[in-house]
C-alpha atoms as a PDB file:
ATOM      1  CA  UNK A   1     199.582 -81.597-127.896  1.00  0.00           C
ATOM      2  CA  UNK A   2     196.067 -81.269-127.670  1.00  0.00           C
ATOM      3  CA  UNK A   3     194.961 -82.762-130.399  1.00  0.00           C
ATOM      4  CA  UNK A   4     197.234 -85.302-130.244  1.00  0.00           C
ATOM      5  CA  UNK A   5     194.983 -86.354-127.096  1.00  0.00           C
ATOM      6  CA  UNK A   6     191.801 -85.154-128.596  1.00  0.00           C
ATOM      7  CA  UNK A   7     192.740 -88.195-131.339  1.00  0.00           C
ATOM      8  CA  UNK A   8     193.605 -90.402-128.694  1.00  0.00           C
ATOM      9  CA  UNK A   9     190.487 -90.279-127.001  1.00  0.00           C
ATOM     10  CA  UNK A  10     188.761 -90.607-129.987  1.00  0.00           C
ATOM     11  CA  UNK A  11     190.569 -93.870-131.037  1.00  0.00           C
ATOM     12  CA  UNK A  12     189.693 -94.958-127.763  1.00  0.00           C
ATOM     13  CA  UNK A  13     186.110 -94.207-127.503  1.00  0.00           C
ATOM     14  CA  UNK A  14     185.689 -96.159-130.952  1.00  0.00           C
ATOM     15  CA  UNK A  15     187.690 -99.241-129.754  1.00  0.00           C
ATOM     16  CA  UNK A  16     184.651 -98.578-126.515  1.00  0.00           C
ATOM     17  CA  UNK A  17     181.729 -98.310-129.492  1.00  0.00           C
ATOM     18  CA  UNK A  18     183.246-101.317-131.517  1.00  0.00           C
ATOM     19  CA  UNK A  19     183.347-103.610-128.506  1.00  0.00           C
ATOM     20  CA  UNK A  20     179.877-102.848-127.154  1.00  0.00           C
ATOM     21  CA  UNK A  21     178.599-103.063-130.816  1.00  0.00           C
ATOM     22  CA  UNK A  22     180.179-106.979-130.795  1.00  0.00           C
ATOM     23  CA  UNK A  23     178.880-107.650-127.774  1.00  0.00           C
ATOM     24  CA  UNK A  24     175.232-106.791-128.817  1.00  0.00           C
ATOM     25  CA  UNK A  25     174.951-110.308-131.154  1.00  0.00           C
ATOM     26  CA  UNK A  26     176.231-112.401-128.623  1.00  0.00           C
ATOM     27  CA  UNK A  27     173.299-111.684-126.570  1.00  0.00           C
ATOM     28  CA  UNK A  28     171.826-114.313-129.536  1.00  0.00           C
ATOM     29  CA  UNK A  29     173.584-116.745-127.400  1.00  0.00           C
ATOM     30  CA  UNK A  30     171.408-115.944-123.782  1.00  0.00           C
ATOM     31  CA  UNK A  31     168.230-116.108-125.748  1.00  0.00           C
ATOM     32  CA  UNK A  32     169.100-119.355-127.763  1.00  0.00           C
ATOM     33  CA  UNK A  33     170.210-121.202-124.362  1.00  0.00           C
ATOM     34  CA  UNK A  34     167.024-120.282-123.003  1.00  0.00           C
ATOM     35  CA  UNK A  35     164.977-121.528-126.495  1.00  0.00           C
ATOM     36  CA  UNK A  36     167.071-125.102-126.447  1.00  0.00           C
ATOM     37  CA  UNK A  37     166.164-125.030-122.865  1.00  0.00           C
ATOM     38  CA  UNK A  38     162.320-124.696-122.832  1.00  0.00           C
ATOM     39  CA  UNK A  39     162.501-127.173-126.592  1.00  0.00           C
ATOM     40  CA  UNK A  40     164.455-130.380-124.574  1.00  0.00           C
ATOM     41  CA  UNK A  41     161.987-129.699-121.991  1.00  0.00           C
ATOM     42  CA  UNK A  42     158.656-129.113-123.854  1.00  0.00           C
ATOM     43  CA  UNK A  43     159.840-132.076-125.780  1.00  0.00           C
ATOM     44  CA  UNK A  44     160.511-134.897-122.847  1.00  0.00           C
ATOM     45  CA  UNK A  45     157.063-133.354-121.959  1.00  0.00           C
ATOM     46  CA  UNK A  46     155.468-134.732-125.293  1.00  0.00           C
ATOM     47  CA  UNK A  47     157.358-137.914-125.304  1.00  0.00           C
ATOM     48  CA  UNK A  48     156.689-139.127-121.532  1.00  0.00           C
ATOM     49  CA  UNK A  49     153.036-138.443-122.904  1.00  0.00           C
ATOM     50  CA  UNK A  50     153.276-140.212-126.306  1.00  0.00           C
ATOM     51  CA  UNK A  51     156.151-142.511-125.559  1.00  0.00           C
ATOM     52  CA  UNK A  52     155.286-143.834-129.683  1.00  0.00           C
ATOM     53  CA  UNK A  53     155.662-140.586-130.765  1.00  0.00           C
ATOM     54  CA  UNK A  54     159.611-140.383-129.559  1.00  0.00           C
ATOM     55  CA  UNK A  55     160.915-140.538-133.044  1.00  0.00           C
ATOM     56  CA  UNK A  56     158.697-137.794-134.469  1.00  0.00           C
ATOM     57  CA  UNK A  57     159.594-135.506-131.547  1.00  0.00           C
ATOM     58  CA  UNK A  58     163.251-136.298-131.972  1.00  0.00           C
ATOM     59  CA  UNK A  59     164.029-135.551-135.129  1.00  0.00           C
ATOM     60  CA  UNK A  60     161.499-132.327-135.292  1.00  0.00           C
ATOM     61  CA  UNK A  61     163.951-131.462-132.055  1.00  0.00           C
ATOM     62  CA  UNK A  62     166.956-131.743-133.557  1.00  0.00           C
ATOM     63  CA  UNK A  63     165.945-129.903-136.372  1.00  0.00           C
ATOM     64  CA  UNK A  64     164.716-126.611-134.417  1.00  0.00           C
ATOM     65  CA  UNK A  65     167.794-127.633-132.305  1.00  0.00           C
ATOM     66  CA  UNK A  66     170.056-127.043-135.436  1.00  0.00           C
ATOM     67  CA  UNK A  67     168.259-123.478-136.543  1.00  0.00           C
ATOM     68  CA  UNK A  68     168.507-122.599-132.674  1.00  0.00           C
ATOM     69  CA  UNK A  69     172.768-122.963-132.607  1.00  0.00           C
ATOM     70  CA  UNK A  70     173.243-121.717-136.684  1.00  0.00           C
ATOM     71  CA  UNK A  71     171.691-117.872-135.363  1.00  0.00           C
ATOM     72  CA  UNK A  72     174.397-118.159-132.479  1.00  0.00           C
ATOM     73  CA  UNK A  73     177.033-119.173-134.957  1.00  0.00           C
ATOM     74  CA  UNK A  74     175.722-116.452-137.006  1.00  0.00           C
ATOM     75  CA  UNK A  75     175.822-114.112-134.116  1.00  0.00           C
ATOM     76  CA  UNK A  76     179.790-115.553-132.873  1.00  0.00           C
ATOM     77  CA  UNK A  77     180.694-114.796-136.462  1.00  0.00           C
ATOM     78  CA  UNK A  78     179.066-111.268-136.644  1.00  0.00           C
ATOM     79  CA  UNK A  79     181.356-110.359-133.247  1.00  0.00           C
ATOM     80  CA  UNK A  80     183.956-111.571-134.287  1.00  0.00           C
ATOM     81  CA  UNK A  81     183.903-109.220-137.616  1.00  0.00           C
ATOM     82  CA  UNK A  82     183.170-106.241-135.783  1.00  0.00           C
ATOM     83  CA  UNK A  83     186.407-106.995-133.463  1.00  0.00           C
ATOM     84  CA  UNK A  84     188.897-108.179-136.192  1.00  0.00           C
ATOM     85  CA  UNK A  85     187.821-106.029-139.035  1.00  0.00           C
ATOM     86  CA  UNK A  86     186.165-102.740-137.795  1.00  0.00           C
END
């Protein structure tokens, strides 16, 4: 009987470990809403100073924009392994 719950609380302390471990990468997500943040701001800083430069700031914005979002895809899809498949 005893190891029977000896086992059980070990399943369950791993299940514990597994979900803490996925919830580590979506921490990715907190720091990558603060990044886009500070970028939309920094960059309707630098185009209500250089209204010509708009396009320029765009497009560099919505490139750093798109690396910001692929490490929280990249962090989504590393949570969701360590729930599904661990």
């Amino acid at each position: 009987m005893e190891v029977v719950l000896m086992a059980i609380n070990q399943l369950l302390l791993i299940d514990g470990m597994t979900a803490i471990a996925a919830a580590i990468p979506l921490l990715a997500g907190i720091g990558a809403g603060l990044g886009m943040g500070i970028a939309v701001g920094k960059s309707v800083e630098g185009i209500a100073r250089q209204p010509e430069a708009e396009g320029k700031i765009r497009s560099t914005l919505m490139i750093g924009l798109a690396f910001i979002e692929t490490t929280v895809i990249y962090g989504l899809f590393i949570s969701i392994l360590l729930l599904f498949v661990v």
